[in-house]
C-alpha atoms as a PDB file:
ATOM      1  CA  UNK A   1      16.244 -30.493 -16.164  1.00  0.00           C
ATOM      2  CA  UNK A   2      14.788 -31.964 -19.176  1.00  0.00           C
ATOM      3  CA  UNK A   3      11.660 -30.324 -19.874  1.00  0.00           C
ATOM      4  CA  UNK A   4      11.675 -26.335 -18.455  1.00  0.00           C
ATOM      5  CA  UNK A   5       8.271 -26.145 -19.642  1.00  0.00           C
ATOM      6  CA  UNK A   6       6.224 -28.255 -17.673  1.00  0.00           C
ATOM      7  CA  UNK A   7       6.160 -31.588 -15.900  1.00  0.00           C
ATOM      8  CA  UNK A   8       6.174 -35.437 -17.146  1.00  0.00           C
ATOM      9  CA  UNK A   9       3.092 -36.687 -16.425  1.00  0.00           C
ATOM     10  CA  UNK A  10       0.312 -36.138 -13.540  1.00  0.00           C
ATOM     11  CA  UNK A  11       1.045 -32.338 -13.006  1.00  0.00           C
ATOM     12  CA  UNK A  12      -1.027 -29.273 -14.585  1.00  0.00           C
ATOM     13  CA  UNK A  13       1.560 -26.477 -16.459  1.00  0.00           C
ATOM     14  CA  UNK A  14       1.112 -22.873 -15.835  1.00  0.00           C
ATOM     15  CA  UNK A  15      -0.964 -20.724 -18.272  1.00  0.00           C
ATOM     16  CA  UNK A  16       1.157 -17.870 -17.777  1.00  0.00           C
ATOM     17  CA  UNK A  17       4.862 -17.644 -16.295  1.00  0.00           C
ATOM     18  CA  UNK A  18       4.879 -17.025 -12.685  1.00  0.00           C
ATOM     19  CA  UNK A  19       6.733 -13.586 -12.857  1.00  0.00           C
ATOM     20  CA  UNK A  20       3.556 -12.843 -14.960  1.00  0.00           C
ATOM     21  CA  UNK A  21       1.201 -13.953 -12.539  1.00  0.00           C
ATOM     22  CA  UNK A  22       3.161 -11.816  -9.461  1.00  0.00           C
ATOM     23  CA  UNK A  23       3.702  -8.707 -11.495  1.00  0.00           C
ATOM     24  CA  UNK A  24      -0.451  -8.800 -12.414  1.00  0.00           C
ATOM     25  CA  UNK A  25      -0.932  -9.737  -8.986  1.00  0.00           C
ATOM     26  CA  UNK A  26       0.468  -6.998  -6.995  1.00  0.00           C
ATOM     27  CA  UNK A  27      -0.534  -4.465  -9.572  1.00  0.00           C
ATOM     28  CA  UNK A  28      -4.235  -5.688  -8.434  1.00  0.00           C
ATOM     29  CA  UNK A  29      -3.368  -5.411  -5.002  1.00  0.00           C
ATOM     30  CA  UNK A  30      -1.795  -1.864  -5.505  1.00  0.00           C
ATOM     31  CA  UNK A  31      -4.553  -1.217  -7.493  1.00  0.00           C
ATOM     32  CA  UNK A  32      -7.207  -2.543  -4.757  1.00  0.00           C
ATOM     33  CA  UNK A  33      -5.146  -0.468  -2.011  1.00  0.00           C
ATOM     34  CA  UNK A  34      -4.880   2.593  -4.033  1.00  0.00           C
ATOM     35  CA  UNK A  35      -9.419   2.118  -4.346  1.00  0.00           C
ATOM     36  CA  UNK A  36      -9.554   1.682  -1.019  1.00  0.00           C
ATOM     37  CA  UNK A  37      -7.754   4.887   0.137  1.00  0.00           C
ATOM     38  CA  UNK A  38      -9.590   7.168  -2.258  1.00  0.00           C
ATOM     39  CA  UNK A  39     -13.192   5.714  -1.128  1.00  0.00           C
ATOM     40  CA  UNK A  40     -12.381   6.206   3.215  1.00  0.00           C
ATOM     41  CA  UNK A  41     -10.919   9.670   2.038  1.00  0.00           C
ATOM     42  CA  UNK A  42     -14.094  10.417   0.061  1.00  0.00           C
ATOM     43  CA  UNK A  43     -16.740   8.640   1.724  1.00  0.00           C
ATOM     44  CA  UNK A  44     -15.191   7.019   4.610  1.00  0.00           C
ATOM     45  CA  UNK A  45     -16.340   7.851   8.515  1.00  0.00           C
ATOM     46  CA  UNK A  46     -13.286  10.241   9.133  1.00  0.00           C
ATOM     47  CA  UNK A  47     -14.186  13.926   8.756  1.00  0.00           C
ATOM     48  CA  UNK A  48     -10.958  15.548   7.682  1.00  0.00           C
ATOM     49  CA  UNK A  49     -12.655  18.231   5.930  1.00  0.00           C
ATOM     50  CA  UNK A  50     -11.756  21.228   8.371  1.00  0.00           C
ATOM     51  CA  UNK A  51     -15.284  21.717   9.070  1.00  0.00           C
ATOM     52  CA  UNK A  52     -16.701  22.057  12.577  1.00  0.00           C
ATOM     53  CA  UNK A  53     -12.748  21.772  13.435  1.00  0.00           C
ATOM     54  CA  UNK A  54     -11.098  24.065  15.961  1.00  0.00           C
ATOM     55  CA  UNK A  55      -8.117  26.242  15.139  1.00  0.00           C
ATOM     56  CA  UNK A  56      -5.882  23.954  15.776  1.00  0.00           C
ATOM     57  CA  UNK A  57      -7.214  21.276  12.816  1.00  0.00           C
ATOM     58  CA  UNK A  58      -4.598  20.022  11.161  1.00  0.00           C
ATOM     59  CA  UNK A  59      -6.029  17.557   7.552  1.00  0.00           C
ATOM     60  CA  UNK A  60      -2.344  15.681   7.497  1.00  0.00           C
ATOM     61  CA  UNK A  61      -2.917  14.750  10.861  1.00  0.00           C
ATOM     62  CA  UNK A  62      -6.515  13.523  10.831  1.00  0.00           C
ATOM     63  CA  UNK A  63      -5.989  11.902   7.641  1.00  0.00           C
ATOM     64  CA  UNK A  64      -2.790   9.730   9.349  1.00  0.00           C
ATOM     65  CA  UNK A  65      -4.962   8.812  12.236  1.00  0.00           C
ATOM     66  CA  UNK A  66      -7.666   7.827  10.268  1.00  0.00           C
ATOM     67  CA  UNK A  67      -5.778   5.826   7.933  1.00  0.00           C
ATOM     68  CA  UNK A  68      -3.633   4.628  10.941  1.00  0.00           C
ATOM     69  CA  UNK A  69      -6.598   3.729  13.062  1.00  0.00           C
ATOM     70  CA  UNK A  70      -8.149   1.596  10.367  1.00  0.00           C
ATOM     71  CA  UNK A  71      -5.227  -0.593   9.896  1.00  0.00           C
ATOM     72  CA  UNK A  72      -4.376   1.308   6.342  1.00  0.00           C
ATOM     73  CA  UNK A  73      -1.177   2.088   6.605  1.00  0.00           C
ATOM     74  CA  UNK A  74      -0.423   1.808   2.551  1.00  0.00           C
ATOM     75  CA  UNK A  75      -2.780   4.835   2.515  1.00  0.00           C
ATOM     76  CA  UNK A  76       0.031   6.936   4.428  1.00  0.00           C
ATOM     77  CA  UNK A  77       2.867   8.527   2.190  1.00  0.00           C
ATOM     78  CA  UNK A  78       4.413   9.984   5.026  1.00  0.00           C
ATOM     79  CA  UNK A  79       4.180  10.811   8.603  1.00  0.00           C
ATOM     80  CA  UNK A  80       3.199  14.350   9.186  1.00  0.00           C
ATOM     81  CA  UNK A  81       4.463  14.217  12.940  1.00  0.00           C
ATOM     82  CA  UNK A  82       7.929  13.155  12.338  1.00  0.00           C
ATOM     83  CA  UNK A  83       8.093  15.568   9.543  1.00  0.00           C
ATOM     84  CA  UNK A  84       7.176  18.778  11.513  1.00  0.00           C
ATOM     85  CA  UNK A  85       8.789  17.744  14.410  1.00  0.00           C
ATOM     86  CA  UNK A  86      11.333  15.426  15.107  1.00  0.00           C
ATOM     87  CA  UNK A  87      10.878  15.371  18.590  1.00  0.00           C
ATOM     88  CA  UNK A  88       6.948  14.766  18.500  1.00  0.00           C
ATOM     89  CA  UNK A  89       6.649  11.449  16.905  1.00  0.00           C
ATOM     90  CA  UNK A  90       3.415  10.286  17.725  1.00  0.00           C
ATOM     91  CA  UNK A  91       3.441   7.369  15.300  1.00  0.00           C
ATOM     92  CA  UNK A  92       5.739   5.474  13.514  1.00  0.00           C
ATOM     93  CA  UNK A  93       4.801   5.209   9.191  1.00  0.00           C
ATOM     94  CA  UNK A  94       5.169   1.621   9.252  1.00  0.00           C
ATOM     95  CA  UNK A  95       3.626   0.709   5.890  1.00  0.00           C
ATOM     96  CA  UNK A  96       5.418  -2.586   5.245  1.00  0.00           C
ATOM     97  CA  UNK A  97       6.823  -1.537   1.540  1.00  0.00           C
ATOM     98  CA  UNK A  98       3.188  -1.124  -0.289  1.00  0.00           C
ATOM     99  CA  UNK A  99       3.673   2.263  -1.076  1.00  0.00           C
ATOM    100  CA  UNK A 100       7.293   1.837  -2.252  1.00  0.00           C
ATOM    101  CA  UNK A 101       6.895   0.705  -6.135  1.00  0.00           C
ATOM    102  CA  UNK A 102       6.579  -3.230  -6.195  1.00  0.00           C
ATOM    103  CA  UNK A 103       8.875  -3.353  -9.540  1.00  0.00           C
ATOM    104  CA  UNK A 104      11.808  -2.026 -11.164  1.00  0.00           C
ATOM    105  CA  UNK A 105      12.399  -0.751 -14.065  1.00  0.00           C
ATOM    106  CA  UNK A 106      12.895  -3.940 -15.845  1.00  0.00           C
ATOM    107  CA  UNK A 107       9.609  -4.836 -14.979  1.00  0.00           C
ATOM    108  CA  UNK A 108      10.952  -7.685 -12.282  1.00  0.00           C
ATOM    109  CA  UNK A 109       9.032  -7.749  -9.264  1.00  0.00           C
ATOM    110  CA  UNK A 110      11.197  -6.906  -6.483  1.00  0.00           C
ATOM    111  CA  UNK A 111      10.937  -8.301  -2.681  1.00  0.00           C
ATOM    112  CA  UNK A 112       8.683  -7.102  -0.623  1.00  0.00           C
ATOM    113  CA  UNK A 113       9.129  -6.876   3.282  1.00  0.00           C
ATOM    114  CA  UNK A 114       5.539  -8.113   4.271  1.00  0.00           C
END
């Protein structure tokens, strides 16, 4: 290759280097995700509170469904019914590596199993 920096003729050159754009990218997304979480924990329509909740209210719980039921799995660190018991696992923490951190210490974006 001639020219690493850009093409001949008839082709637009990045601004930035790509491993730029990806590292900025998912720290927006992570950033977005993180947002998102925070707001449907604070204002969101699941009441996880513990108020008006029998005895047996659990928070861990209702927040996993909640996040679960809304298709926000990144929002779940872990799943409270494997951890308490092994035997009752009502769900399965599938969060697809978004909660994992995106980079390495280098600052090199690793894969990501989307």
């Amino acid at each position: 290759m001639e020219n690493a920096a850009g093409c001949s003729a008839g082709y637009g050159d990045y601004i930035i280097g790509m491993e730029e754009y990806l590292q900025a990218y998912f720290e927006a997304v992570q950033q977005d995700q993180e947002y998102s979480c925070q707001y449907e924990k604070n204002y969101g329509d699941c009441i996880c509170n513990g108020e008006n909740q029998g005895d047996d209210f659990n928070a861990e719980y209702c927040e996993y469904d909640c996040y679960m039921g809304k298709g926000m799995e990144y929002c779940v660190d872990k799943n409270p019914y494997e951890e308490n018991n092994g035997n009752n696992n009502k769900h399965s923490n599938n969060n697809n590596g978004w909660n994992n951190s995106n980079y390495n210490n280098n600052n090199t974006i690793k894969s990501l199993s989307v």
